[in-house]
N, C-alpha and C. Protein backbone atom coordinates (compact mmCIF):
# COMPACT_ATOMS: atom_id res chain seq x y z
N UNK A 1 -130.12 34.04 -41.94
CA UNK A 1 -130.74 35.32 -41.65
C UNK A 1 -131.16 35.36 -40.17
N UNK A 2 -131.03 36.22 -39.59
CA UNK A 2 -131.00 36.44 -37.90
C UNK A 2 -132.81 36.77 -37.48
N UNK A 3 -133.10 35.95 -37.07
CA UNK A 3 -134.53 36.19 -36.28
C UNK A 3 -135.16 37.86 -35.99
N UNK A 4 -136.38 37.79 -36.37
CA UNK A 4 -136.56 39.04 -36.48
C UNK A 4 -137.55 39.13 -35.10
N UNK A 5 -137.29 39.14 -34.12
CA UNK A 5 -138.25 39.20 -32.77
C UNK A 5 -139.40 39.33 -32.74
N UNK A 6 -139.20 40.96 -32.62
CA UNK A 6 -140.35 42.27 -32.96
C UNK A 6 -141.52 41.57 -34.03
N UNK A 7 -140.86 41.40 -35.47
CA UNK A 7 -141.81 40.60 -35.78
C UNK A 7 -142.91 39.85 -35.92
N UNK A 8 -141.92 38.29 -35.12
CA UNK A 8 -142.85 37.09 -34.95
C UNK A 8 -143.22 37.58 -33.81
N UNK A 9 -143.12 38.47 -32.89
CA UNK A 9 -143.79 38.50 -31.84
C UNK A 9 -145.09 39.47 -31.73
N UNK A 10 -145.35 40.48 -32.97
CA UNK A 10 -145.97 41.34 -33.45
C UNK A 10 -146.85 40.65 -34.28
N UNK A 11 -146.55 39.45 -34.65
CA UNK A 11 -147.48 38.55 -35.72
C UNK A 11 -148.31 37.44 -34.69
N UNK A 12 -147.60 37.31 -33.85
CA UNK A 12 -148.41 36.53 -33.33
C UNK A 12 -149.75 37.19 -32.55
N UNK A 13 -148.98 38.63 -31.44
CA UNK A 13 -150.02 39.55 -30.87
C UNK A 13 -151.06 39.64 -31.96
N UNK A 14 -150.84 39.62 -33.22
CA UNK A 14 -152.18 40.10 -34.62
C UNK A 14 -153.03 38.89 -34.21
N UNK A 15 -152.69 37.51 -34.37
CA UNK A 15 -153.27 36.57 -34.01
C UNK A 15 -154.22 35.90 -32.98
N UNK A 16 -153.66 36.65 -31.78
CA UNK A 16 -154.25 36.68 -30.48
C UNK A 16 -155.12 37.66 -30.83
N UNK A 17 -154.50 38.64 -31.45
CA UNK A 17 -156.06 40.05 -31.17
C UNK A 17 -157.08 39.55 -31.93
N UNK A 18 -156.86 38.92 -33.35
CA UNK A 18 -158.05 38.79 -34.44
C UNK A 18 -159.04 37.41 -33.76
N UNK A 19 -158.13 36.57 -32.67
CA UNK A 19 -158.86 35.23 -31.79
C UNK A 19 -160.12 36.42 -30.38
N UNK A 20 -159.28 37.38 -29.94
CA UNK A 20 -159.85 38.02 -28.91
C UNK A 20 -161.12 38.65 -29.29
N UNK A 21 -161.23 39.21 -30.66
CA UNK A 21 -161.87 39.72 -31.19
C UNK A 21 -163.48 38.86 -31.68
N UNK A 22 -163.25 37.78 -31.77
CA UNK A 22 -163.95 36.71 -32.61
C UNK A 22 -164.37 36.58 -30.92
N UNK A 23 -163.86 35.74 -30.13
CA UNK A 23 -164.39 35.95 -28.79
C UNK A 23 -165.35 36.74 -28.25
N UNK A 24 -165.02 38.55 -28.31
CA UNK A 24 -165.99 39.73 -27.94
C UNK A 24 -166.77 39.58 -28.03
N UNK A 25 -166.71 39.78 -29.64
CA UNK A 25 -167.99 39.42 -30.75
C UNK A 25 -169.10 38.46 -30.54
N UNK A 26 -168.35 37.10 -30.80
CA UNK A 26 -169.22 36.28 -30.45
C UNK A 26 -170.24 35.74 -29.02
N UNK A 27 -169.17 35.85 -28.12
CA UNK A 27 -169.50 35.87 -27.03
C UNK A 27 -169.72 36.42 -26.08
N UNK A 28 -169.52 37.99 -25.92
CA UNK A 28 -169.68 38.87 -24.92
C UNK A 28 -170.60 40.05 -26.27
N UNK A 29 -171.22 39.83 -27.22
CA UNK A 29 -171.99 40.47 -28.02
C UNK A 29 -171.01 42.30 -27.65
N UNK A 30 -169.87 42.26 -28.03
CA UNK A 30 -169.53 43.36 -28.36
C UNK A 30 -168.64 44.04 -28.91
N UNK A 31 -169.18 45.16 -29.89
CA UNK A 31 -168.87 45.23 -31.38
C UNK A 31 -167.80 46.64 -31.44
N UNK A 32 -168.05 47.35 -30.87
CA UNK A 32 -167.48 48.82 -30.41
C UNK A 32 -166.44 48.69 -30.28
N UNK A 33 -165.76 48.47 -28.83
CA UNK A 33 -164.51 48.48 -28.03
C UNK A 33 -163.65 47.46 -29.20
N UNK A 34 -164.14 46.27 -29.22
CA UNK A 34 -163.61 45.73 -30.06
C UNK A 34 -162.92 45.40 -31.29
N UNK A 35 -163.50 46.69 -31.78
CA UNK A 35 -163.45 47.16 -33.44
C UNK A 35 -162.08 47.56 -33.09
N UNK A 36 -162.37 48.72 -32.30
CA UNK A 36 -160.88 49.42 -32.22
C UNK A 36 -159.87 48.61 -32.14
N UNK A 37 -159.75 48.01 -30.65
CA UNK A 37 -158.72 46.57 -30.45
C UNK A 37 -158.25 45.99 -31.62
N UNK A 38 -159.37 45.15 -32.60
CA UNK A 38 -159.39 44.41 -33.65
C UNK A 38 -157.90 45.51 -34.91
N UNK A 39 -158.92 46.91 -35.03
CA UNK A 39 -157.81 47.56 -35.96
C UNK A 39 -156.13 48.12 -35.32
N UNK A 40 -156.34 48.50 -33.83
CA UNK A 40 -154.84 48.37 -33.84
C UNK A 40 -153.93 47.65 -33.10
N UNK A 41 -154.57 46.76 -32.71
CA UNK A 41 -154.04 45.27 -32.68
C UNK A 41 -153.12 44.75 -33.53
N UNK A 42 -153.94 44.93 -34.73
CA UNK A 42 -153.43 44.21 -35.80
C UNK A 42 -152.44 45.20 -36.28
N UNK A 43 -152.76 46.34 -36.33
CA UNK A 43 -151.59 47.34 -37.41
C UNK A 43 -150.02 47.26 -36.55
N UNK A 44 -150.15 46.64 -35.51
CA UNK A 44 -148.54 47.04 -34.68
C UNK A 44 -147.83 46.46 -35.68
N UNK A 45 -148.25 45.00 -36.21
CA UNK A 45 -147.48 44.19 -37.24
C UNK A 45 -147.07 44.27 -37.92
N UNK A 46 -148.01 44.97 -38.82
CA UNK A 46 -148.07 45.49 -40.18
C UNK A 46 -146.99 46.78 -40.49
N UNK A 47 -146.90 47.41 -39.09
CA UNK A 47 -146.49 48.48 -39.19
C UNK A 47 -144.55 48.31 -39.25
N UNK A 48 -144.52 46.81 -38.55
CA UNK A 48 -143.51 46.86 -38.24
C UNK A 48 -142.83 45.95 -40.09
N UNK A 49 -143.86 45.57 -40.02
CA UNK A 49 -143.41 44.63 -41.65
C UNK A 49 -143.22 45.71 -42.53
N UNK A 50 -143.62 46.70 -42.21
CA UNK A 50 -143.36 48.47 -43.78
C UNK A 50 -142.49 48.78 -42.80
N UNK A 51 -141.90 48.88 -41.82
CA UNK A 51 -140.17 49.13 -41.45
C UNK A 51 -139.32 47.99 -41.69
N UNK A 52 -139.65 47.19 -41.84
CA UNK A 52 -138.26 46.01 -42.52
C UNK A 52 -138.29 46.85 -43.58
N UNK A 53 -139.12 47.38 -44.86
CA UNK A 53 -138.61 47.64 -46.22
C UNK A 53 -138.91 49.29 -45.91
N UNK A 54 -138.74 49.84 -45.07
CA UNK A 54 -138.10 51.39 -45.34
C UNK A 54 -137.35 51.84 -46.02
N UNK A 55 -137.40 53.05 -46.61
CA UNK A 55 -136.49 53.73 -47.64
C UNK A 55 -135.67 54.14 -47.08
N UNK A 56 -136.30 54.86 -45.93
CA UNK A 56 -134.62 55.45 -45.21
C UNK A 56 -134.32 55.05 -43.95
N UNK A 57 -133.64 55.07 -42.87
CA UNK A 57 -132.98 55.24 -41.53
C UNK A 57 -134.57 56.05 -40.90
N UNK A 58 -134.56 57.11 -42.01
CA UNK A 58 -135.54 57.96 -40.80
C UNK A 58 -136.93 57.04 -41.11
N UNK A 59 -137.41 56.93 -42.41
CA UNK A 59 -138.76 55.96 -42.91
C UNK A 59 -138.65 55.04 -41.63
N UNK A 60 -137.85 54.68 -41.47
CA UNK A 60 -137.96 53.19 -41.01
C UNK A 60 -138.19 53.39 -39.30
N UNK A 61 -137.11 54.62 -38.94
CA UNK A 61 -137.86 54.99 -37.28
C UNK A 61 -139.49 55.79 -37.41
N UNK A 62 -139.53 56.21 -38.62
CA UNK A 62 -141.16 56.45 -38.29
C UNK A 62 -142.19 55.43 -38.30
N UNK A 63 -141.45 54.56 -39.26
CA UNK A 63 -143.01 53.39 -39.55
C UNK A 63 -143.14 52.55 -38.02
N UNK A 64 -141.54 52.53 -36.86
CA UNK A 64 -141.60 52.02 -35.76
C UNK A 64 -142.46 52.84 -35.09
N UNK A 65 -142.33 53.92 -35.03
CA UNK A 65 -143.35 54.91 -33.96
C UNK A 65 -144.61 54.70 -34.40
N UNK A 66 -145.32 54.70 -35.38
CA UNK A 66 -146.29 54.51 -35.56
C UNK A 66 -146.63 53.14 -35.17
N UNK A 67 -145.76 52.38 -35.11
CA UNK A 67 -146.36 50.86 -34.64
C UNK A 67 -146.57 50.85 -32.65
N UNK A 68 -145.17 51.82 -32.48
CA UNK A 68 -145.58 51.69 -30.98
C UNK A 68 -146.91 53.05 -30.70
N UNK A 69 -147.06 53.71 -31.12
CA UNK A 69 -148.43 54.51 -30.90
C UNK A 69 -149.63 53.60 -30.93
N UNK A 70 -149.55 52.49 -32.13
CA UNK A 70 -150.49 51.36 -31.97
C UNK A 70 -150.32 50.47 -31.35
N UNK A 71 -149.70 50.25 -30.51
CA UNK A 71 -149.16 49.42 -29.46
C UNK A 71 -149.34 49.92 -28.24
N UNK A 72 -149.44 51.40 -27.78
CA UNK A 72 -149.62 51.67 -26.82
C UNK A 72 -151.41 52.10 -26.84
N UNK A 73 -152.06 52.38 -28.16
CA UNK A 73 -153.73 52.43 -27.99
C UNK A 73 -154.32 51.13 -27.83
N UNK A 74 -153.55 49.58 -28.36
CA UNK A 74 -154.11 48.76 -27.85
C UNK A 74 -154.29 48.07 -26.78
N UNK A 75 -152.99 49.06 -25.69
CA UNK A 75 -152.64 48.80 -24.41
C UNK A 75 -154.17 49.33 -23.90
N UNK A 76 -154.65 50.36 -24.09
CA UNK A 76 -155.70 51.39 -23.47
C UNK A 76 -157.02 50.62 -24.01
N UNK A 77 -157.05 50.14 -24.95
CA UNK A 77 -158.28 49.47 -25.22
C UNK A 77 -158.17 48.09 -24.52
N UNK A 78 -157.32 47.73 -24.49
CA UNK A 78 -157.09 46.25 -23.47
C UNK A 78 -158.05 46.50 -21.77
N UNK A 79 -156.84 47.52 -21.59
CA UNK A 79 -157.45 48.30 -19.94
C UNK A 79 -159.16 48.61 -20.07
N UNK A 80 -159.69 49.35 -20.72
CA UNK A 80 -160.66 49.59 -21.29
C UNK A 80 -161.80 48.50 -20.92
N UNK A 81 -161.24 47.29 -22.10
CA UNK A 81 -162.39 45.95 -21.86
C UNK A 81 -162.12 45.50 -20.84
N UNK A 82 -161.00 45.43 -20.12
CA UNK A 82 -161.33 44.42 -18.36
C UNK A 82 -161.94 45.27 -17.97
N UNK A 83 -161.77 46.76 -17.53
CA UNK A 83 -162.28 47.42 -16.79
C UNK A 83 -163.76 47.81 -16.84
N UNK A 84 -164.66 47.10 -18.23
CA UNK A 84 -165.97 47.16 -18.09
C UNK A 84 -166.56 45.64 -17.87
N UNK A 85 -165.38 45.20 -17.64
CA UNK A 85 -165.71 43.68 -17.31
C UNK A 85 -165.99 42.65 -18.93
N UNK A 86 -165.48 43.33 -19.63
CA UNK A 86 -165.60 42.29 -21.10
C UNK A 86 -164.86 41.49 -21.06
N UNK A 87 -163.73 41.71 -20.55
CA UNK A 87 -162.08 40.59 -20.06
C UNK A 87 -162.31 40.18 -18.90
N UNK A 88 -161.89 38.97 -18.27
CA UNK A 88 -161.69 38.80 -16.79
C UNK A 88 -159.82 39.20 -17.09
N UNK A 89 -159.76 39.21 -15.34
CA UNK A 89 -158.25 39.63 -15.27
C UNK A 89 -157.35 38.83 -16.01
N UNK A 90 -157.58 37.39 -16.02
CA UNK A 90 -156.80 36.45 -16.52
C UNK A 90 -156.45 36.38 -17.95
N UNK A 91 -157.64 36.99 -18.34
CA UNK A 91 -157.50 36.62 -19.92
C UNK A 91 -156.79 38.39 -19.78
N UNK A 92 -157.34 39.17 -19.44
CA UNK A 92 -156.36 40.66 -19.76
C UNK A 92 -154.84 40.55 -19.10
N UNK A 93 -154.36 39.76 -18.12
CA UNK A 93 -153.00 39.55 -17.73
C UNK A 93 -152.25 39.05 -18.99
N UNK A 94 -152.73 37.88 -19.51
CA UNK A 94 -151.98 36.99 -20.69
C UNK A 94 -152.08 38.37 -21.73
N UNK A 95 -152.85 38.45 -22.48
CA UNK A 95 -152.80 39.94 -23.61
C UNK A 95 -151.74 40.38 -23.30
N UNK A 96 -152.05 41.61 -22.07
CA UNK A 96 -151.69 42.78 -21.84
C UNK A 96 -149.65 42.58 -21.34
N UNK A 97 -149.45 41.18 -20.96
CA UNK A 97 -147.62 40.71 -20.71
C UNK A 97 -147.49 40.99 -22.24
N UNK A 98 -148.03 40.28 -23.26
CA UNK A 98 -147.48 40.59 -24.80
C UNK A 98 -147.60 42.15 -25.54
N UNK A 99 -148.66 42.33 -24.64
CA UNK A 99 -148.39 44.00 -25.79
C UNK A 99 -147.01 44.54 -24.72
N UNK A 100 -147.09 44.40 -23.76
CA UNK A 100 -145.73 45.24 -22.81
C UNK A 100 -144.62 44.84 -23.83
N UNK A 101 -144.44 43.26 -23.91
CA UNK A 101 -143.17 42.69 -24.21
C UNK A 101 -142.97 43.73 -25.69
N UNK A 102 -144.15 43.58 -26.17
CA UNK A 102 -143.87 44.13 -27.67
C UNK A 102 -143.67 45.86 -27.76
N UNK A 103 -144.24 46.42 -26.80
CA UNK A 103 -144.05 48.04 -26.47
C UNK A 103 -142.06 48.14 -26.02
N UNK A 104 -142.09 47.65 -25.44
CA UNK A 104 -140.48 47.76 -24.61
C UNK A 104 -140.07 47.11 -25.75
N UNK A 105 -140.23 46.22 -26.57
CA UNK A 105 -138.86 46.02 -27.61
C UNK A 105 -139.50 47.07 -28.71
N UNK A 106 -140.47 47.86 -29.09
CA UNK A 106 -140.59 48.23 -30.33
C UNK A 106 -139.62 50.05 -29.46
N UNK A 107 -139.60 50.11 -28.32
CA UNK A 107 -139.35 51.36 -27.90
C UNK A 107 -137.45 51.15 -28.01
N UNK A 108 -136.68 50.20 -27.32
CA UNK A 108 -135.86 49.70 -27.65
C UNK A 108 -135.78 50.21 -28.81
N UNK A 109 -136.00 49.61 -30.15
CA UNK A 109 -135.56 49.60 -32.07
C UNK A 109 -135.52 51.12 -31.54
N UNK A 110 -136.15 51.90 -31.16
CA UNK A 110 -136.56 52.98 -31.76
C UNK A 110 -135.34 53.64 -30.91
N UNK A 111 -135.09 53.96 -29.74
CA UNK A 111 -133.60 54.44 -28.95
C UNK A 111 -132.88 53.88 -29.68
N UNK A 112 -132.50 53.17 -30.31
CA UNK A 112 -131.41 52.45 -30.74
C UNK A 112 -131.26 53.01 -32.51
N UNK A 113 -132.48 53.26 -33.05
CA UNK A 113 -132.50 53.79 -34.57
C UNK A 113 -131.80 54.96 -33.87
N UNK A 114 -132.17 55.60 -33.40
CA UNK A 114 -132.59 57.76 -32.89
C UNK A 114 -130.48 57.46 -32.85
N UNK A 115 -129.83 56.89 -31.89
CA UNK A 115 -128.49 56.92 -31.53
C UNK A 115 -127.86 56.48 -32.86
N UNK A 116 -128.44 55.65 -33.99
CA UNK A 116 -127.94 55.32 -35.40
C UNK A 116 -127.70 56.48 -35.72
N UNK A 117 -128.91 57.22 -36.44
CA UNK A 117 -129.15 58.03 -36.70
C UNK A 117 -128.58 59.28 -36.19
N UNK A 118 -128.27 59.54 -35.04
CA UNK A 118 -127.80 61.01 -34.75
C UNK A 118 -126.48 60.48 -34.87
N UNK A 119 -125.50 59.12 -34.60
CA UNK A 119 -124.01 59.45 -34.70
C UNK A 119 -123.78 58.96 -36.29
N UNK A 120 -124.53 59.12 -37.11
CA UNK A 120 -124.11 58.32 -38.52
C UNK A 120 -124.76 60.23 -39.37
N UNK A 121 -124.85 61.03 -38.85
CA UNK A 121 -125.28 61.72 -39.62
C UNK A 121 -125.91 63.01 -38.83
């Protein structure tokens, strides 16, 4: 069975966010900004694990959009915490290379479903 990228690379970002989160929390006492991060952080994954079992061609480019919409709010909540100083740059550089990597391949699936989709039908 052929490696699923998007995926493991969407599972791991969950991992880093739910570690970043425990971090905030614990150590920069903050509960707010974080929450958000924490919930769509995690859903890019999830979102992308209910498009492996889509019903249709189209199910399956929506459950992607919805993962990159959460992929691109956790971009803004990323920006967000450095920019009130909850992140130093370093720790928001490392994050913020993986949500890109994972935005540009979840945008990728999705040009690539849309051209399925319009020459198959």
């Amino acid at each position: 069975m052929k490696e699923n990228v998007v995926k493991n690379k969407s599972f791991a970002f969950a991992i880093r966010t739910v570690k970043l989160y425990q971090f905030l929390t614990d150590n920069k006492k903050e509960y707010v900004l974080s929450k958000q991060l924490l919930r769509s952080g995690t859903s890019v994954g999830a979102m992308v694990r209910e498009a492996e079992h889509a019903e249709s061609k189209s199910d399956f480019k929506h459950k992607m959009a919805i993962a990159q919409k959460e992929i691109s709010e956790t971009l803004y909540w990323l920006e967000l915490l450095k920019e009130t100083d909850y992140l130093s740059n370093e720790q928001f550089d490392s994050i913020n290379k993986d949500a890109i990597e994972i935005i540009k391949l979840i945008t990728s699936i999705i040009k690539t479903a849309k051209t399925n989709i319009n020459s198959n039908g």
